[in-house]
C-alpha atoms as a PDB file:
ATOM      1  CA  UNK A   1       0.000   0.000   0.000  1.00  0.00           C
ATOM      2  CA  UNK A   2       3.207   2.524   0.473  1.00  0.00           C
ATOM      3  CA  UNK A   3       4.779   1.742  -2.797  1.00  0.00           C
ATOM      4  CA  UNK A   4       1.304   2.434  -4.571  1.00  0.00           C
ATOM      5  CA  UNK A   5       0.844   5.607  -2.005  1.00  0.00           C
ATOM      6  CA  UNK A   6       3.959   6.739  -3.126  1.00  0.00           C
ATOM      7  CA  UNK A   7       3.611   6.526  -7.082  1.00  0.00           C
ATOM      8  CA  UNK A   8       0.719   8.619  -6.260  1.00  0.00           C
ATOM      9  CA  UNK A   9       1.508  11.070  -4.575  1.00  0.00           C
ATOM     10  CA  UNK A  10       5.024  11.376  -5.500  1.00  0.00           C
ATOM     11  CA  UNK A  11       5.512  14.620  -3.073  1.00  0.00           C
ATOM     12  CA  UNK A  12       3.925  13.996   0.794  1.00  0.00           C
ATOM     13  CA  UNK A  13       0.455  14.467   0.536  1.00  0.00           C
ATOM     14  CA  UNK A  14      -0.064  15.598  -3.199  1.00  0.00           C
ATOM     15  CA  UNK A  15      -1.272  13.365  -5.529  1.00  0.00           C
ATOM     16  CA  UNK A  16      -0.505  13.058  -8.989  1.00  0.00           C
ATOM     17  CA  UNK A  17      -2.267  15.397 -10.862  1.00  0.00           C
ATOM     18  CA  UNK A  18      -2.017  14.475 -14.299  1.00  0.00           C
ATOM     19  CA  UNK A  19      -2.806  10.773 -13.592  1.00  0.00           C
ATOM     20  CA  UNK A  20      -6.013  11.726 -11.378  1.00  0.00           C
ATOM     21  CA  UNK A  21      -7.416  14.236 -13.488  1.00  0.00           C
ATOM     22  CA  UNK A  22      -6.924  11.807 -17.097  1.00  0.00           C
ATOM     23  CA  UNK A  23      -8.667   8.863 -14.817  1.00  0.00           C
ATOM     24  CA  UNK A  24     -11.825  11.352 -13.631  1.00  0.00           C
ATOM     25  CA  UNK A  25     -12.093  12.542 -17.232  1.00  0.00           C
ATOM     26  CA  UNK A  26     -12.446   8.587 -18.442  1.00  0.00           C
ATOM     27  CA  UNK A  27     -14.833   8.126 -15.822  1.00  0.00           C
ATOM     28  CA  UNK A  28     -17.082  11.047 -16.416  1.00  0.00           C
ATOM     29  CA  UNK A  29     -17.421   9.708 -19.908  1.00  0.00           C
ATOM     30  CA  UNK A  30     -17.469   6.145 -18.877  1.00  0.00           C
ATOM     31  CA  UNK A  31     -20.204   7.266 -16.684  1.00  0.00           C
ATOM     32  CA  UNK A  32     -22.208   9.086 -19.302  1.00  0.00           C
ATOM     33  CA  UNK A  33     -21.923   5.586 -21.650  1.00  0.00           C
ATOM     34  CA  UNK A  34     -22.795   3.984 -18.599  1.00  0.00           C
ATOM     35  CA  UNK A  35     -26.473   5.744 -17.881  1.00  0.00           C
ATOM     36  CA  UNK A  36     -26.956   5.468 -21.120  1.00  0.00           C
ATOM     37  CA  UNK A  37     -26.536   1.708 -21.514  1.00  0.00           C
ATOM     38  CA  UNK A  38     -28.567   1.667 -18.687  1.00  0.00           C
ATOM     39  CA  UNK A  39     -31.598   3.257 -20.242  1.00  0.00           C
ATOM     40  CA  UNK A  40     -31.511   1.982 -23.284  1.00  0.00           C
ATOM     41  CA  UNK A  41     -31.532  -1.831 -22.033  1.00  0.00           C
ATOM     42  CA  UNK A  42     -34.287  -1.241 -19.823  1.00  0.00           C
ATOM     43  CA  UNK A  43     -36.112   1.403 -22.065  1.00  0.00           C
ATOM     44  CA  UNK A  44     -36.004  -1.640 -25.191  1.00  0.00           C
ATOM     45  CA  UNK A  45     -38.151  -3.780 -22.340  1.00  0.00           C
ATOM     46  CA  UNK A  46     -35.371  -5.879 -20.558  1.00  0.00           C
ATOM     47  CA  UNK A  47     -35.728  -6.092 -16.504  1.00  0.00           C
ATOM     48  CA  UNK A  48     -33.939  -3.447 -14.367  1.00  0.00           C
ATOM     49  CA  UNK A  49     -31.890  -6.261 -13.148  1.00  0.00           C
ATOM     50  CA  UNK A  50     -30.444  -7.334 -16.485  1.00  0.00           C
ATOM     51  CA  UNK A  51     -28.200  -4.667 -17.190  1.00  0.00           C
ATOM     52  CA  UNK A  52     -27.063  -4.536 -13.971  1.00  0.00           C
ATOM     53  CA  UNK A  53     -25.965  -7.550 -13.024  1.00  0.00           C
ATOM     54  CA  UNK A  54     -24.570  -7.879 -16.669  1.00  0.00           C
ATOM     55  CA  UNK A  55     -21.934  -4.913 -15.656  1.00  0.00           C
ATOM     56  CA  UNK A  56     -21.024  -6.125 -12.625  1.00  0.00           C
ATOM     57  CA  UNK A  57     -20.428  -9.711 -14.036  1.00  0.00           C
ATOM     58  CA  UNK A  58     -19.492  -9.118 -17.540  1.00  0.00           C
ATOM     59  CA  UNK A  59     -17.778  -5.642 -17.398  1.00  0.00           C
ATOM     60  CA  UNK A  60     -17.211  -5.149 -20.943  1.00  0.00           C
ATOM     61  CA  UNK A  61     -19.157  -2.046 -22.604  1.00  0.00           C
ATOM     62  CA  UNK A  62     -19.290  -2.864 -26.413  1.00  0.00           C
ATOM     63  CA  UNK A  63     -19.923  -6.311 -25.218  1.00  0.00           C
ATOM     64  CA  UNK A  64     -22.693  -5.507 -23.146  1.00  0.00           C
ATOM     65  CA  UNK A  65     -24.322  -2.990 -25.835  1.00  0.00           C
ATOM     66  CA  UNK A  66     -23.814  -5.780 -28.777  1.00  0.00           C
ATOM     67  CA  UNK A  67     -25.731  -8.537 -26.066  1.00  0.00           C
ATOM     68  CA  UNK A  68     -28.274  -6.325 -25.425  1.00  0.00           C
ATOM     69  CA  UNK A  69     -28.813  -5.681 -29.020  1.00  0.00           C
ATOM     70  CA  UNK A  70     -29.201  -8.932 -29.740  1.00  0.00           C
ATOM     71  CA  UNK A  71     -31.303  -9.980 -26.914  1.00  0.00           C
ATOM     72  CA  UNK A  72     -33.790  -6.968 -27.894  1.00  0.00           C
ATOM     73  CA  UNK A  73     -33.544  -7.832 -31.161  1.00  0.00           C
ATOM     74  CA  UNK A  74     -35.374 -11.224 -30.861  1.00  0.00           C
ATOM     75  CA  UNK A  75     -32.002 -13.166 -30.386  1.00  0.00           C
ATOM     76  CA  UNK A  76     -31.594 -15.985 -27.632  1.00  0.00           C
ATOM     77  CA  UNK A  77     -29.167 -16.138 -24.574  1.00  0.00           C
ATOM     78  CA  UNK A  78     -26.833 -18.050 -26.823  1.00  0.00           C
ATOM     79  CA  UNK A  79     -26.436 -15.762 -29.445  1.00  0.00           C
ATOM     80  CA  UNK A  80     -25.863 -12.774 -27.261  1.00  0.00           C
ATOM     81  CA  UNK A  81     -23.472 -14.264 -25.287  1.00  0.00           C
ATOM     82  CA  UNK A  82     -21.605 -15.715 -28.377  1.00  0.00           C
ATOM     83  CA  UNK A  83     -21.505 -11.584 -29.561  1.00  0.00           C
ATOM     84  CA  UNK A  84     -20.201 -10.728 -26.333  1.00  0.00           C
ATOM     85  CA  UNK A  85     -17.348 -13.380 -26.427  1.00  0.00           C
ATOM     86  CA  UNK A  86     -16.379 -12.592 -29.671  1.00  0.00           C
ATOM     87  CA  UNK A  87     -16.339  -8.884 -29.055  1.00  0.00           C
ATOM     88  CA  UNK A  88     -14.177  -9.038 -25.992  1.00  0.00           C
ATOM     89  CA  UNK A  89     -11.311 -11.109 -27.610  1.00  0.00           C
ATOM     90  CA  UNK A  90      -9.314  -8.333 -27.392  1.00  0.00           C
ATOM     91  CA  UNK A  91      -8.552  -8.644 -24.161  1.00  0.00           C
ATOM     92  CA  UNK A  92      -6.704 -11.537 -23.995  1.00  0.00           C
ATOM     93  CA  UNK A  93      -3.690  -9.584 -26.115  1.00  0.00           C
ATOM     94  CA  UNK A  94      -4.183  -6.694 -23.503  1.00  0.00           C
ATOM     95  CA  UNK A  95      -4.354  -8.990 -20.347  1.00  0.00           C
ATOM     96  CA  UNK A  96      -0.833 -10.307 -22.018  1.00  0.00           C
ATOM     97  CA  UNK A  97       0.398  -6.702 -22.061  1.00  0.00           C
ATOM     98  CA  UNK A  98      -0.240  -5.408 -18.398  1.00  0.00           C
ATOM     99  CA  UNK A  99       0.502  -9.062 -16.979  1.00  0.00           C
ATOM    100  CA  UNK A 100       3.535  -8.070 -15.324  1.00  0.00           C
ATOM    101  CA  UNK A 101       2.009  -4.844 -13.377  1.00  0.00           C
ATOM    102  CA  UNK A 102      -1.134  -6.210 -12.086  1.00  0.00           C
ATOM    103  CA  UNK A 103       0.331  -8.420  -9.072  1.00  0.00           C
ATOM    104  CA  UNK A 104       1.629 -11.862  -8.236  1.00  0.00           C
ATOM    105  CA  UNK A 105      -0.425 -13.296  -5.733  1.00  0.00           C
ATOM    106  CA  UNK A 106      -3.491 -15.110  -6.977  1.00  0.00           C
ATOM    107  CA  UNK A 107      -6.142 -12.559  -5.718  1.00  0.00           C
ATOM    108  CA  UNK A 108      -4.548  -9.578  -7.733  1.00  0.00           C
ATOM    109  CA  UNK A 109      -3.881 -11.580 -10.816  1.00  0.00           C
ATOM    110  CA  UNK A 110      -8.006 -12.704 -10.463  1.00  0.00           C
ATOM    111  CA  UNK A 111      -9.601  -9.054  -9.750  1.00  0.00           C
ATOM    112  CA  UNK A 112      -7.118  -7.600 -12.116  1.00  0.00           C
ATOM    113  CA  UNK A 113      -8.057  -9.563 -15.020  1.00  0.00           C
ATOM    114  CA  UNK A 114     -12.034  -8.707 -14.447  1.00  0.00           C
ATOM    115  CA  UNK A 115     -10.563  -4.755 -14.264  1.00  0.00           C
ATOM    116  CA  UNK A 116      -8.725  -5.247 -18.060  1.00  0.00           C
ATOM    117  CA  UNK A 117     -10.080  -2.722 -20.188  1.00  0.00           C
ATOM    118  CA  UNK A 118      -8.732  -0.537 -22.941  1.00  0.00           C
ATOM    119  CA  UNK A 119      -8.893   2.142 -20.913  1.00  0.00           C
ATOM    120  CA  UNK A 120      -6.946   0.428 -17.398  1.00  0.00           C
ATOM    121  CA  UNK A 121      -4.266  -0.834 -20.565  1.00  0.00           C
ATOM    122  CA  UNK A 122      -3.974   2.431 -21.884  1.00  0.00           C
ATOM    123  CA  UNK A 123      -3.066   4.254 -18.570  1.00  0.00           C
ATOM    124  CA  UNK A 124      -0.555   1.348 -17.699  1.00  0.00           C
ATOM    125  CA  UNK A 125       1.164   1.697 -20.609  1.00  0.00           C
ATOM    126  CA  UNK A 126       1.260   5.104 -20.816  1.00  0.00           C
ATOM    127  CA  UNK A 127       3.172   5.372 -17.498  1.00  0.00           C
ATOM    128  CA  UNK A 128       7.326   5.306 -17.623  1.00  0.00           C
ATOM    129  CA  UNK A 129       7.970   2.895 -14.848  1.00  0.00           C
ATOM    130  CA  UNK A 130       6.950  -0.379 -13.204  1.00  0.00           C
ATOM    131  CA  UNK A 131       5.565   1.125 -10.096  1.00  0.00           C
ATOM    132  CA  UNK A 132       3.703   4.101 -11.981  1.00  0.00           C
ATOM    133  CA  UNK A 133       2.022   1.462 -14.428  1.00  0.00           C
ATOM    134  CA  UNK A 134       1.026  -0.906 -11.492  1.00  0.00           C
ATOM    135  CA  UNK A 135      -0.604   2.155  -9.632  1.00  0.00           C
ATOM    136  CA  UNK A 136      -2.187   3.212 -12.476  1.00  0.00           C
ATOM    137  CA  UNK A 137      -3.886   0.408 -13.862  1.00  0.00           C
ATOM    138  CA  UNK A 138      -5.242  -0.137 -10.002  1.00  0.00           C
ATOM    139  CA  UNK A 139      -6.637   3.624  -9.557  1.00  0.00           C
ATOM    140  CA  UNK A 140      -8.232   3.517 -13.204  1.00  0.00           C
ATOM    141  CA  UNK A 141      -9.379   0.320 -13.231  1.00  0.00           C
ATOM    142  CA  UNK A 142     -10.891   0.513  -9.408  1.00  0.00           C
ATOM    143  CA  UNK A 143     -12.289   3.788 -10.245  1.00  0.00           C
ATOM    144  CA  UNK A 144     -14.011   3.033 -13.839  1.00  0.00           C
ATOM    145  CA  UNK A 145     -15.407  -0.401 -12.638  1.00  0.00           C
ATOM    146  CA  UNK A 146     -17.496   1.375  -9.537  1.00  0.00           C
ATOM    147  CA  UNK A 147     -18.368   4.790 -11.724  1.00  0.00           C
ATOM    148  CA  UNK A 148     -19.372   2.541 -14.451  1.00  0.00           C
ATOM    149  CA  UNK A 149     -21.791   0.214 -12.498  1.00  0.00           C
ATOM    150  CA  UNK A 150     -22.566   2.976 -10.716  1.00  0.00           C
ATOM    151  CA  UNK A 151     -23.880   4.705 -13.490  1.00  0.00           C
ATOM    152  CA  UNK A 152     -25.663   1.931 -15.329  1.00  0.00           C
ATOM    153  CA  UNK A 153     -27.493   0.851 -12.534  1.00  0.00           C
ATOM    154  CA  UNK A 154     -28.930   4.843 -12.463  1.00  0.00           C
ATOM    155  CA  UNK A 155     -29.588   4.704 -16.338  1.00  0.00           C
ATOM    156  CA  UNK A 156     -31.388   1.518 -15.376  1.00  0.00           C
ATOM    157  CA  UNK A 157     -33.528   3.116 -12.359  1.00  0.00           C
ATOM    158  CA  UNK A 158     -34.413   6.055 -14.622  1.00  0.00           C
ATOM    159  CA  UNK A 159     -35.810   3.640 -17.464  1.00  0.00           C
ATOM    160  CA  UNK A 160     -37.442   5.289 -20.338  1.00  0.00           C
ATOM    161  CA  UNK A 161     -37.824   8.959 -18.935  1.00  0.00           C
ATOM    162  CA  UNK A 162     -34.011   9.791 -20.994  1.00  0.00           C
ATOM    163  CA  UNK A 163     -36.052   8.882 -24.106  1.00  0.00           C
ATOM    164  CA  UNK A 164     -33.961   8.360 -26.884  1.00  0.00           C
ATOM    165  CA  UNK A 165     -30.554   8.563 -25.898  1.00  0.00           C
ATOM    166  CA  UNK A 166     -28.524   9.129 -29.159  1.00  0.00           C
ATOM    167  CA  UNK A 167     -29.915  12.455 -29.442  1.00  0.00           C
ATOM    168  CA  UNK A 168     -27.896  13.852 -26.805  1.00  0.00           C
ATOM    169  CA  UNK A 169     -24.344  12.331 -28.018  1.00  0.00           C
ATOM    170  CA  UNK A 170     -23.840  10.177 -25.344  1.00  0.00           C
ATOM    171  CA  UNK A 171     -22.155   7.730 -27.538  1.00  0.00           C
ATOM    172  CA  UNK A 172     -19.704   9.995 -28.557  1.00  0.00           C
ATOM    173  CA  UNK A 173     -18.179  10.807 -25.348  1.00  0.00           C
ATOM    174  CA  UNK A 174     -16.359   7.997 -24.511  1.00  0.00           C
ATOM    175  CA  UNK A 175     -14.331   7.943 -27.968  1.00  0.00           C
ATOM    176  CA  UNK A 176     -13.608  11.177 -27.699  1.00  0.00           C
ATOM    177  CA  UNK A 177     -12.063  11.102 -24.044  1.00  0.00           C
ATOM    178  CA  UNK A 178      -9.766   7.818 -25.723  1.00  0.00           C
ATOM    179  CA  UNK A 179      -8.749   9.822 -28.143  1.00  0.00           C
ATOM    180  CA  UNK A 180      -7.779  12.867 -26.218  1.00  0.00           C
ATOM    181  CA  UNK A 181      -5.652  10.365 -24.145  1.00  0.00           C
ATOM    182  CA  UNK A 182      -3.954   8.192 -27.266  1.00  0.00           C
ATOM    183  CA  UNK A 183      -2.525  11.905 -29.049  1.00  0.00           C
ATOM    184  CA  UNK A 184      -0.038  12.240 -27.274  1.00  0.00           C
ATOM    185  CA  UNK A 185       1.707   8.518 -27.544  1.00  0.00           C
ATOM    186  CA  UNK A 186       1.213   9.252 -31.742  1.00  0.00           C
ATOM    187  CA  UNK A 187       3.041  12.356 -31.753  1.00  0.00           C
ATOM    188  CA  UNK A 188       5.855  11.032 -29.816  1.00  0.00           C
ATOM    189  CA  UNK A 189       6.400   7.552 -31.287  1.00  0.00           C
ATOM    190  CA  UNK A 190       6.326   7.098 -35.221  1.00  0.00           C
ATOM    191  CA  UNK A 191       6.315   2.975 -34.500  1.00  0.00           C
ATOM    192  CA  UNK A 192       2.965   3.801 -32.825  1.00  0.00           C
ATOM    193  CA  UNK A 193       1.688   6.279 -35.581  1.00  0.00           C
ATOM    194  CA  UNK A 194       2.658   3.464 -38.056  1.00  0.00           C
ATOM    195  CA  UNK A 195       0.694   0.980 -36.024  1.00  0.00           C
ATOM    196  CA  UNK A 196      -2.721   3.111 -35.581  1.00  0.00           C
ATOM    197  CA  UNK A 197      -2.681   4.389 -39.294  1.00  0.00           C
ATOM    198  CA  UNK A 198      -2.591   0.851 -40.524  1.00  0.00           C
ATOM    199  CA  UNK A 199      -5.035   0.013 -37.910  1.00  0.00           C
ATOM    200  CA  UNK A 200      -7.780   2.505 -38.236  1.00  0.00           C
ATOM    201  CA  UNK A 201      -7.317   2.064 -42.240  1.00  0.00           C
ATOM    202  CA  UNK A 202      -7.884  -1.319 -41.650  1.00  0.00           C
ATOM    203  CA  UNK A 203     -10.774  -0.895 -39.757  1.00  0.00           C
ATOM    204  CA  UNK A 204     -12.685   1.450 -41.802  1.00  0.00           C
ATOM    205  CA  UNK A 205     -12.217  -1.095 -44.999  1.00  0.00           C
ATOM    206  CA  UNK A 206     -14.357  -3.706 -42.955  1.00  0.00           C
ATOM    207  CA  UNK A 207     -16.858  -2.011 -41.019  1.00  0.00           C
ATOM    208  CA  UNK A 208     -19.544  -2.094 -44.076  1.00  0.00           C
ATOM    209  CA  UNK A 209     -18.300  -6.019 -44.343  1.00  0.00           C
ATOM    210  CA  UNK A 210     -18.621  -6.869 -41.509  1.00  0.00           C
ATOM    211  CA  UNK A 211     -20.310  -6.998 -37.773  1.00  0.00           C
ATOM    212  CA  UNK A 212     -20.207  -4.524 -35.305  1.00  0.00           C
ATOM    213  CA  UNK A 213     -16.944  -5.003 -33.246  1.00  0.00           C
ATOM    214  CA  UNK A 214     -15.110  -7.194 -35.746  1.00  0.00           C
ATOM    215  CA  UNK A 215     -13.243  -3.979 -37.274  1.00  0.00           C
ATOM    216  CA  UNK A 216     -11.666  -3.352 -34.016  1.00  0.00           C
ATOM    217  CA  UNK A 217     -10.172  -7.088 -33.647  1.00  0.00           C
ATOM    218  CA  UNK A 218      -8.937  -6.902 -37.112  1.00  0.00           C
ATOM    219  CA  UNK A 219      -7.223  -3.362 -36.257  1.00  0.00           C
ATOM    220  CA  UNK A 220      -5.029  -5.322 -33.970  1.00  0.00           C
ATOM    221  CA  UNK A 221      -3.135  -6.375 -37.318  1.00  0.00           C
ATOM    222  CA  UNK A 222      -1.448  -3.017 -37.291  1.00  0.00           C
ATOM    223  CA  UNK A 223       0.639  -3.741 -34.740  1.00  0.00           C
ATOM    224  CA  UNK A 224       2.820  -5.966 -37.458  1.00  0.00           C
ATOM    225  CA  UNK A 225       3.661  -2.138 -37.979  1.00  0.00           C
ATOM    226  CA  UNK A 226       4.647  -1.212 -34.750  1.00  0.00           C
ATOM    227  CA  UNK A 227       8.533  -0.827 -34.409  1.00  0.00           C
ATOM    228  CA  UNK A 228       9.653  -1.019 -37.723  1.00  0.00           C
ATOM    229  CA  UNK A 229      11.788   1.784 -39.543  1.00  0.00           C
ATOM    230  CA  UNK A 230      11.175   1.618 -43.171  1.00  0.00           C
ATOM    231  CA  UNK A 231      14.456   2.386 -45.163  1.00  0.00           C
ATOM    232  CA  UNK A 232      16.694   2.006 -41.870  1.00  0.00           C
ATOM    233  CA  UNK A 233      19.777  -0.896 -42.356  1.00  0.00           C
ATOM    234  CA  UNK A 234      21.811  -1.881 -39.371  1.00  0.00           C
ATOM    235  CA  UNK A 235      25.383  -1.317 -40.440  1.00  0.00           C
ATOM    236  CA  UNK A 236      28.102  -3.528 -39.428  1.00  0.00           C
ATOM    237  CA  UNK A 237      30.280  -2.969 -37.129  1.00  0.00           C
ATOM    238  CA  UNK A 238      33.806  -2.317 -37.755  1.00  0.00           C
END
């Protein structure tokens, strides 16, 4: 609990303001997402209880909105389950990539993998040392899992009375926030730039091909990209 205090608050009694304030601005829009989720799956007819044990168990946002899509859709428990599977793939290759900063002891490795988001990933990563990344991924992840189910249990409570929520932009929020945080990691690294140019290219080619959520796995190719200096040769040394 001391190393982690002081990662935080690397002078006495001062946290880290940079961290804190990127982590509340994820959650505000994680919460926004979040009521709206909420509404919408109780709003299309499911029970109040649906959504919110489904956020508490499944913790996955475009899981849980592709799920609930299906099951409002006519689809079975089966088919909405399989949507939400394939959807959160992803997160084996980013459970992979914060491994090492999550813990050792069983407990941390278990609640940490139920925290894995891109959101806890892309704090860790973005941190310069072990004990930064290990603090942040706990703060973010901690902090988006109870403002999240937080807020779709209120978007649940509140029903129908939103009315249709894509009028007010709610679903915009949340990529805009990620991509506030991801600018500056493309302006300083041209392996990553490489990377999220392929990527996004990528993904826009498929997304009239192909199902919601199956761009983003297939973005994941751009990585091949990352790292690699076109035109650079290693010269031998004399």
């Amino acid at each position: 609990m001391r190393s982690v205090q002081r990662t935080l608050w690397p002078r006495p009694g001062r946290p880290d303001p940079g961290l804190l304030r990127d982590v509340a601005l994820v959650c505000l829009a994680g919460g926004v997402v979040g009521v709206s989720f909420g509404a919408i799956a109780v709003a299309g007819g499911l029970p109040v209880w649906v959504p919110v044990v489904m956020s508490l168990v499944v913790y996955a946002g475009s899981a849980q909105f592709s799920a609930v899509g299906v099951l409002l859709a006519g689809g079975g428990p089966v088919a909405a389950a399989t949507t939400g599977l394939l959807l959160n793939t992803r997160t084996a290759a980013f459970s992979l990539a914060v491994a090492e900063h999550i813990g050792r002891s069983r407990l941390a490795r278990l609640v940490g993998a139920h925290l894995v988001t891109d959101e806890t990933v892309a704090f860790t990563l973005a941190q310069r040392d072990p004990a930064r990344r290990r603090a942040a991924f706990w703060v973010s992840g901690i902090g988006l899992f109870a403002v999240w189910n937080a807020c779709v249990a209120a978007g649940a409570l509140a029903g129908g009375a939103l009315g249709d929520t894509a009028r007010y932009g709610l679903d915009a929020a949340f990529p805009a926030v990620l991509a506030a945080l991801v600018l500056p990691a493309l302006r300083e690294d041209a392996g990553v730039r490489r990377a999220a140019l392929a990527g996004a290219a990528l993904a826009l080619a498929l997304t009239p091909a192909v199902p919601a959520g199956v761009p983003v796995l297939a973005a994941l190719a751009g990585l091949a990209l990352h790292g690699r200096v076109p035109g650079k040769r290693t010269e031998p040394q004399s």
